[in-house]
PDB file of N, CA and C in Angstrom:
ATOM      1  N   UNK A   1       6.598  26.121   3.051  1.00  0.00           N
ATOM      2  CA  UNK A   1       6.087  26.754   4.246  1.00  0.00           C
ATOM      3  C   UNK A   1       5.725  25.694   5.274  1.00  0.00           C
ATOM      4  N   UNK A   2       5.568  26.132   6.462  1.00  0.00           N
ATOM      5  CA  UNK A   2       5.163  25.372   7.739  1.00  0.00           C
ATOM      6  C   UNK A   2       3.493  25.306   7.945  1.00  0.00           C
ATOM      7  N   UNK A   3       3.614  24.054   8.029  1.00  0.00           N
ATOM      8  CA  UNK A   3       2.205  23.419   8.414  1.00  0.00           C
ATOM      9  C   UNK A   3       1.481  24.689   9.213  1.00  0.00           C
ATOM     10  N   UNK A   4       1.440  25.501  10.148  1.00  0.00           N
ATOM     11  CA  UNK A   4       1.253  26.451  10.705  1.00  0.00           C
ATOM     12  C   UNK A   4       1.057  27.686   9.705  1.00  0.00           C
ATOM     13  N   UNK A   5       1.284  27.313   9.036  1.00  0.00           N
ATOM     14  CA  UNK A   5       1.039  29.008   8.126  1.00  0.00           C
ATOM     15  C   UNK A   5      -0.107  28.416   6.866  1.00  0.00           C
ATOM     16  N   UNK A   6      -0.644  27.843   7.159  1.00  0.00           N
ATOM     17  CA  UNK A   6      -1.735  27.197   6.355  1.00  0.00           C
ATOM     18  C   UNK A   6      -3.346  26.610   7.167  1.00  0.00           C
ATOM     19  N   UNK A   7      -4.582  27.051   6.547  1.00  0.00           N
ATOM     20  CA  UNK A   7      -5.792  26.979   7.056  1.00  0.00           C
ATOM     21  C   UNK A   7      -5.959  25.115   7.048  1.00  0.00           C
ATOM     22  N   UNK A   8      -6.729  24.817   8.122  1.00  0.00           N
ATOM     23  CA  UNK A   8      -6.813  23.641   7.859  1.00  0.00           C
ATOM     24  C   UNK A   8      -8.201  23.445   7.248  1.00  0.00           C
ATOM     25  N   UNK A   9      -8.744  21.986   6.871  1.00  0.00           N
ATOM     26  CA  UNK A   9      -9.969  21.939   6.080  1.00  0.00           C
ATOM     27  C   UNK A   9     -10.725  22.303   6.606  1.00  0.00           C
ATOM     28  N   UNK A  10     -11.983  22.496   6.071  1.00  0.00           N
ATOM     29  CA  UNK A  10     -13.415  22.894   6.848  1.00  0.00           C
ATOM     30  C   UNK A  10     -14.907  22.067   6.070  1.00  0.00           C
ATOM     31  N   UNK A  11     -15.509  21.411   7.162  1.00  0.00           N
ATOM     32  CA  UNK A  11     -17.059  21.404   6.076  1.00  0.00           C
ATOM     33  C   UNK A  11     -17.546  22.210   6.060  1.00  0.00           C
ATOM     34  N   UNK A  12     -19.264  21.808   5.139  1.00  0.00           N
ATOM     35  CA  UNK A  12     -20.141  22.766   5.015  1.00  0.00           C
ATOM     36  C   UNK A  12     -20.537  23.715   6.524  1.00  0.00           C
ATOM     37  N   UNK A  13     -20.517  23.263   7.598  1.00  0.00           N
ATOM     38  CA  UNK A  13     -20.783  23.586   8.716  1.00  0.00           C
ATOM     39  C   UNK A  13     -19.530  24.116   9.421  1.00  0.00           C
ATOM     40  N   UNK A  14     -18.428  24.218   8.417  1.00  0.00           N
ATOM     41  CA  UNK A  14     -17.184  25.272   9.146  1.00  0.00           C
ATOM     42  C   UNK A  14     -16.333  24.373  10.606  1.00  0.00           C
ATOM     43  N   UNK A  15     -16.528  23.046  10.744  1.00  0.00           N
ATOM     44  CA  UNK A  15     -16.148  22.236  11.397  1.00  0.00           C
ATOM     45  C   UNK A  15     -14.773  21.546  10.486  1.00  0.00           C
ATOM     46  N   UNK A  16     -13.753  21.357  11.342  1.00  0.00           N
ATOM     47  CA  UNK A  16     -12.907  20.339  10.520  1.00  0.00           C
ATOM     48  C   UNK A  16     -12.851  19.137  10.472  1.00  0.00           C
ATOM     49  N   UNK A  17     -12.169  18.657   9.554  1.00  0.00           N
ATOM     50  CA  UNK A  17     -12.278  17.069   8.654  1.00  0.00           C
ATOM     51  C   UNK A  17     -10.963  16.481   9.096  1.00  0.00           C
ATOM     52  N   UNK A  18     -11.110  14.880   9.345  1.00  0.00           N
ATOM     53  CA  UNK A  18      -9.646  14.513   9.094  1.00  0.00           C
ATOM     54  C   UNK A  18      -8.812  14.846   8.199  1.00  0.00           C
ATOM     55  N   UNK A  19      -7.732  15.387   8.481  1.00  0.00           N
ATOM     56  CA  UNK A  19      -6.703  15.487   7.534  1.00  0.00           C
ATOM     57  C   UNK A  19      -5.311  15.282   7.548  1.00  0.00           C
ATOM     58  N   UNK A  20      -4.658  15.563   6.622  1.00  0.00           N
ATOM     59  CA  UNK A  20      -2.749  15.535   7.645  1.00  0.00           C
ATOM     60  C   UNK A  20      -2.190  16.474   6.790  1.00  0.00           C
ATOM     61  N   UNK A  21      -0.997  17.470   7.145  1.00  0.00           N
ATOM     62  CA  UNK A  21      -0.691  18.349   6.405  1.00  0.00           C
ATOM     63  C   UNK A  21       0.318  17.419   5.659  1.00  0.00           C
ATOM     64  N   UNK A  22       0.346  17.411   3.995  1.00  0.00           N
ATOM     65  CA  UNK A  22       1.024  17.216   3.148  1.00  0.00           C
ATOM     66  C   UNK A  22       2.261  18.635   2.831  1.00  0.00           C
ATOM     67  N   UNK A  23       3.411  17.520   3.105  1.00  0.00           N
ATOM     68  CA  UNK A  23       5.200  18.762   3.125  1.00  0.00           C
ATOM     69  C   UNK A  23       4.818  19.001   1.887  1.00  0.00           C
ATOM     70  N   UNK A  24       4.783  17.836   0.969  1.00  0.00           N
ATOM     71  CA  UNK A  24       5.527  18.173  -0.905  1.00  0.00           C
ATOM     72  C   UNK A  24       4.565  18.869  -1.177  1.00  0.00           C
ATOM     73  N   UNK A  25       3.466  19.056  -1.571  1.00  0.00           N
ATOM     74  CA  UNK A  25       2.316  20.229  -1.924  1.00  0.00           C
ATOM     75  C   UNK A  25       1.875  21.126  -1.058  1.00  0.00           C
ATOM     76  N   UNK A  26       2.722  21.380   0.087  1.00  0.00           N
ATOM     77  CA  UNK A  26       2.774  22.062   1.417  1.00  0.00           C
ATOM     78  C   UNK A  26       0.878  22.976   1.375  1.00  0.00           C
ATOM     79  N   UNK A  27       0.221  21.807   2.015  1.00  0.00           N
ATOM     80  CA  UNK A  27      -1.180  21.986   1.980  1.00  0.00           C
ATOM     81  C   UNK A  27      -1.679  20.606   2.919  1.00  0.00           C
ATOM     82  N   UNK A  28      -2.917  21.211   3.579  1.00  0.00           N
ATOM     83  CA  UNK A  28      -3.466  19.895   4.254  1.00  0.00           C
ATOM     84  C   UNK A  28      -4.184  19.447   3.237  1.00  0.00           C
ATOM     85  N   UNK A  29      -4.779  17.975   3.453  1.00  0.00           N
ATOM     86  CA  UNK A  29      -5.360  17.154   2.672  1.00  0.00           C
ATOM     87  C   UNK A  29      -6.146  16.069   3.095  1.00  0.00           C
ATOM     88  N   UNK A  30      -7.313  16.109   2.638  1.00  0.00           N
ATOM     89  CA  UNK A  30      -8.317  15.308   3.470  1.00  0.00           C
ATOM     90  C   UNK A  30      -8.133  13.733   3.884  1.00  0.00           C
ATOM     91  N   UNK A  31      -7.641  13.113   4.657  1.00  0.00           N
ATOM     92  CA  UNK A  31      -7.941  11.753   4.841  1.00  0.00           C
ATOM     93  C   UNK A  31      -8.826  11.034   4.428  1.00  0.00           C
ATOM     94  N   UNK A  32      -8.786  10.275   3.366  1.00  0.00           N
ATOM     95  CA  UNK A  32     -10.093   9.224   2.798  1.00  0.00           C
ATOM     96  C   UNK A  32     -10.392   8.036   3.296  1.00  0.00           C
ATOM     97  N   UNK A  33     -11.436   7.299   3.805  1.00  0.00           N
ATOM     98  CA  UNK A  33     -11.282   6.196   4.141  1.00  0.00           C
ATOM     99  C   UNK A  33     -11.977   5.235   3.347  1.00  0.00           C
ATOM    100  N   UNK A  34     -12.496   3.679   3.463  1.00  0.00           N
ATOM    101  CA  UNK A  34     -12.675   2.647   2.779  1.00  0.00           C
ATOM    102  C   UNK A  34     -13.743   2.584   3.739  1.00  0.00           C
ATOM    103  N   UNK A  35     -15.393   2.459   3.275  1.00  0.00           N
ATOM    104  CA  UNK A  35     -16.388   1.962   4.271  1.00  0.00           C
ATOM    105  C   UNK A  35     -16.349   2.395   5.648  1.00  0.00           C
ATOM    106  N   UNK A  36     -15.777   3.754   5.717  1.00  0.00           N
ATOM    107  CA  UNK A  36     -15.929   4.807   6.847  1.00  0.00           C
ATOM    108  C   UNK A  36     -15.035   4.698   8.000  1.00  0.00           C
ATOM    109  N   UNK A  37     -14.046   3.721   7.552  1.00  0.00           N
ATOM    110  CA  UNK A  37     -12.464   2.890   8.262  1.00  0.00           C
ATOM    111  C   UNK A  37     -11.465   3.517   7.737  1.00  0.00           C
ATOM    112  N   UNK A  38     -10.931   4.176   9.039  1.00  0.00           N
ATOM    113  CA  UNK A  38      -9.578   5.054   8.410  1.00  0.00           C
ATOM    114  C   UNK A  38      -8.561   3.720   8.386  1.00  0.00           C
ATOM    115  N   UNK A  39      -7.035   3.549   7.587  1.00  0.00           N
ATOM    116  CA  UNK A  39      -6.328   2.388   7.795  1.00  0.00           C
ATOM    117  C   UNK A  39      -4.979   3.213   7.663  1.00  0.00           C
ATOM    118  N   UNK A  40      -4.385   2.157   8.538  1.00  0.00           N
ATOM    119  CA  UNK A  40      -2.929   2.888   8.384  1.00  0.00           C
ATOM    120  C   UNK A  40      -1.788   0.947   7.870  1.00  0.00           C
ATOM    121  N   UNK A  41      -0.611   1.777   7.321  1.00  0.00           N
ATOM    122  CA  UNK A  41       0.300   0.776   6.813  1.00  0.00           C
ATOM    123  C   UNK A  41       1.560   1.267   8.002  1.00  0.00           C
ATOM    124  N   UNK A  42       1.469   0.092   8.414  1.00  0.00           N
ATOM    125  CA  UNK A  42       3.151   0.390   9.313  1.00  0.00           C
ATOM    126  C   UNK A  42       4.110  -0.254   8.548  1.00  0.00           C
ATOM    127  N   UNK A  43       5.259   0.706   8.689  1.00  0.00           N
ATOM    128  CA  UNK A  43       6.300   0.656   8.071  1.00  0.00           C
ATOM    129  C   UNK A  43       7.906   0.323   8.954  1.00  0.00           C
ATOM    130  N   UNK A  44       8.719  -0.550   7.956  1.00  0.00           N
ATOM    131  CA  UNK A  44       9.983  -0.245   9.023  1.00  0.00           C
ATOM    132  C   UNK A  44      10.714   0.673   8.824  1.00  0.00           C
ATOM    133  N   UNK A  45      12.400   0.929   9.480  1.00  0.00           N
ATOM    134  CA  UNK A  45      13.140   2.228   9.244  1.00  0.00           C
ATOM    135  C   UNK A  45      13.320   2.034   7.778  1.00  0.00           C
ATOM    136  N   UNK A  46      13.706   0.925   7.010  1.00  0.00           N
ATOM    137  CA  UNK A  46      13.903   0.998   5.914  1.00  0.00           C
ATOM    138  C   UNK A  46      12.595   1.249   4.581  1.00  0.00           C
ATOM    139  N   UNK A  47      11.497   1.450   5.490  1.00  0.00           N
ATOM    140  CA  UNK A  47      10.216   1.983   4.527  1.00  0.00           C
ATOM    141  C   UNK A  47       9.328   0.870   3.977  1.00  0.00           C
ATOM    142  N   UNK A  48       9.695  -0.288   4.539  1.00  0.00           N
ATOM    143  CA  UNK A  48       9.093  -1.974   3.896  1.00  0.00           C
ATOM    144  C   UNK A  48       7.661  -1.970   4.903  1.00  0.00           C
ATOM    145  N   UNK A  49       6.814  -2.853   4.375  1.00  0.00           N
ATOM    146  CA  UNK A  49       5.455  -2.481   4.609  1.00  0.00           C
ATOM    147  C   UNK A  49       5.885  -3.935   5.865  1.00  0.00           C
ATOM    148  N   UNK A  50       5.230  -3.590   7.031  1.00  0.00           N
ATOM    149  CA  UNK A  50       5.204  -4.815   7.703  1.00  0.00           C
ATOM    150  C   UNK A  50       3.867  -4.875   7.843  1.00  0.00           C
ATOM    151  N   UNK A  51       3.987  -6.839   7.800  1.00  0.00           N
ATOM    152  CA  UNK A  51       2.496  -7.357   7.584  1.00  0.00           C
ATOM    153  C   UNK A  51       2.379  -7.765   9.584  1.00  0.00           C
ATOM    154  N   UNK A  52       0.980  -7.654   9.421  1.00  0.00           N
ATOM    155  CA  UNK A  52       0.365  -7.426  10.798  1.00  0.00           C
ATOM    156  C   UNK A  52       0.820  -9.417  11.817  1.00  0.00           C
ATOM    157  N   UNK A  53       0.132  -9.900  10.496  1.00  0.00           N
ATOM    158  CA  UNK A  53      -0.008 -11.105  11.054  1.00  0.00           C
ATOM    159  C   UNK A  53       1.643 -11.776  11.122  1.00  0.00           C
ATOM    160  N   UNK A  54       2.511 -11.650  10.592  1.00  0.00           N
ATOM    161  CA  UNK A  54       4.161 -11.840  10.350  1.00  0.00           C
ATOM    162  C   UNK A  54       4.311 -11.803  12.030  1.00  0.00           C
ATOM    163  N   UNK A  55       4.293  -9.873  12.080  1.00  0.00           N
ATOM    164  CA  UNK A  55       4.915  -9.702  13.649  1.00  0.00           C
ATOM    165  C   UNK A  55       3.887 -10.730  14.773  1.00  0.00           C
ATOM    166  N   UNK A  56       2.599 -10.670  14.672  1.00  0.00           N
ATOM    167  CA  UNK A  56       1.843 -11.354  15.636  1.00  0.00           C
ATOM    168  C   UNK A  56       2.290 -13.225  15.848  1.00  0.00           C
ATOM    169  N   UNK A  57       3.150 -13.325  14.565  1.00  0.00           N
ATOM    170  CA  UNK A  57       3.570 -14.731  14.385  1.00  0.00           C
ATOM    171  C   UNK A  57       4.746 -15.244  15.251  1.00  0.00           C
ATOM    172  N   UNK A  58       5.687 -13.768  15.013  1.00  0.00           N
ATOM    173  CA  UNK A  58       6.888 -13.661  15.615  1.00  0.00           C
ATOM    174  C   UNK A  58       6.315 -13.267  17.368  1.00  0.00           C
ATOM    175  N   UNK A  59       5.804 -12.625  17.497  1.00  0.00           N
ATOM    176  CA  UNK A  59       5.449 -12.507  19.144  1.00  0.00           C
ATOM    177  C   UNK A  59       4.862 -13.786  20.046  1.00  0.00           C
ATOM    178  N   UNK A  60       4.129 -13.959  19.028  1.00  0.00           N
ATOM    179  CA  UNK A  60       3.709 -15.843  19.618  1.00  0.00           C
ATOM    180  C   UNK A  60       4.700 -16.843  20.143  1.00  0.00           C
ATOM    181  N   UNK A  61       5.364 -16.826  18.734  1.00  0.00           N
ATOM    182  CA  UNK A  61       6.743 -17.441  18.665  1.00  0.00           C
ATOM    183  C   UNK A  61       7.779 -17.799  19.790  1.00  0.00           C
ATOM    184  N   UNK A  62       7.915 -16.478  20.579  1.00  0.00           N
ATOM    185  CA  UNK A  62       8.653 -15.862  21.808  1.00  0.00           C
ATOM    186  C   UNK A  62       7.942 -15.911  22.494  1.00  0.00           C
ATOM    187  N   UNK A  63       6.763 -15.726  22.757  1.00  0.00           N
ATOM    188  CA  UNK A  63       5.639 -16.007  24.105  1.00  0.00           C
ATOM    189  C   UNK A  63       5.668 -17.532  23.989  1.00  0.00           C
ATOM    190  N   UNK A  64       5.658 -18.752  23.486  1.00  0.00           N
ATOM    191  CA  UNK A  64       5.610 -20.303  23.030  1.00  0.00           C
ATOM    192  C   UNK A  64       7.200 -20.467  23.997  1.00  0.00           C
ATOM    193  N   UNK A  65       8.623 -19.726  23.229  1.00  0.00           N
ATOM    194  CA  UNK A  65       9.558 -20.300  23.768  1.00  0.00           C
ATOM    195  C   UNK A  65       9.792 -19.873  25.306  1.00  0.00           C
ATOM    196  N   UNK A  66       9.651 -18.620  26.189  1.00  0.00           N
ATOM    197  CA  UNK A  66       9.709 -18.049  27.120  1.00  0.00           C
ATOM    198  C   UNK A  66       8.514 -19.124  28.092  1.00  0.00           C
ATOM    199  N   UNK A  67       7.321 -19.773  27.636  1.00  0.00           N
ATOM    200  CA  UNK A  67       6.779 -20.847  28.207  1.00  0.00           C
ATOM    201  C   UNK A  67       7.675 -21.870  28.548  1.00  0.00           C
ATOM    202  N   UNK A  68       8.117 -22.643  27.571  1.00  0.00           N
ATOM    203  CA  UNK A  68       8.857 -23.573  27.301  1.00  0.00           C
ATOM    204  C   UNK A  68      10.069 -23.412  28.276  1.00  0.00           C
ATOM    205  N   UNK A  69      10.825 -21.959  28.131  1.00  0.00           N
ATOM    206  CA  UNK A  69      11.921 -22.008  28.981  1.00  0.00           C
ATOM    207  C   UNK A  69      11.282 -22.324  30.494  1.00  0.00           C
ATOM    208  N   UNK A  70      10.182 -21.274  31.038  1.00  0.00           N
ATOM    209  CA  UNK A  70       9.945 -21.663  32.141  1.00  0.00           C
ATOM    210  C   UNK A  70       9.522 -22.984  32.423  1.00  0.00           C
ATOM    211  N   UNK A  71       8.820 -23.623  31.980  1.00  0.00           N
ATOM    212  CA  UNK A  71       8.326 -24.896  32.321  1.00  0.00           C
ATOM    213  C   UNK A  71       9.964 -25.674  32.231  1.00  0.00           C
ATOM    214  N   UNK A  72      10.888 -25.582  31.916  1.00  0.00           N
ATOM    215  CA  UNK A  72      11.996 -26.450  32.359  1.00  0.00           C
ATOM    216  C   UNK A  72      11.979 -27.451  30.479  1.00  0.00           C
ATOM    217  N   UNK A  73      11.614 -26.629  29.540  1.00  0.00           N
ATOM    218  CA  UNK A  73      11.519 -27.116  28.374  1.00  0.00           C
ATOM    219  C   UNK A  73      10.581 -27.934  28.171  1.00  0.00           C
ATOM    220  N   UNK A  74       9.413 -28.331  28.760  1.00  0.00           N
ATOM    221  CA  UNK A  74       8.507 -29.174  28.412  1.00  0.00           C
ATOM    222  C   UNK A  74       7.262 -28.288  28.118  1.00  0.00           C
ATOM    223  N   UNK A  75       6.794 -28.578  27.448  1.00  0.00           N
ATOM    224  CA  UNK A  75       5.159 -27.521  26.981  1.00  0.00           C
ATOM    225  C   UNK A  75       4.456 -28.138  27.881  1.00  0.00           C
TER     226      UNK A  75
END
């Protein structure tokens, strides 16, 4: 069934909770967090976990050479 044909969570006070509707047990489901920090994992198309600091390495990287080009190759 469609996310739409299902109640979403509620607290004691009838307010809702983070959640995300889960397809395979076609039901929402509460979001848990770690020390009150929701976290998310980004992923690529092929489903591989990319690490935060990798890409921030690689963006540097290209911000360093795009300097370099402008300055006429000298840092």
């Amino acid at each position: 069934m469609a996310y739409n044909t299902k109640s979403i969570i509620k607290d004691v006070n009838g307010k809702p909770v983070p959640q995300y509707f889960n397809q395979e047990q076609d039901k929402y489901e509460v979001i848990k967090s770690k020390n009150g920090m929701l976290r998310v994992i980004m992923v690529d198309s092929q489903g591989n976990e990319i690490q935060t600091q990798d890409l921030i390495d690689q963006i540097t990287a290209k911000i360093d050479e795009l300097i370099k080009a402008i300055n006429g190759g000298e840092e």
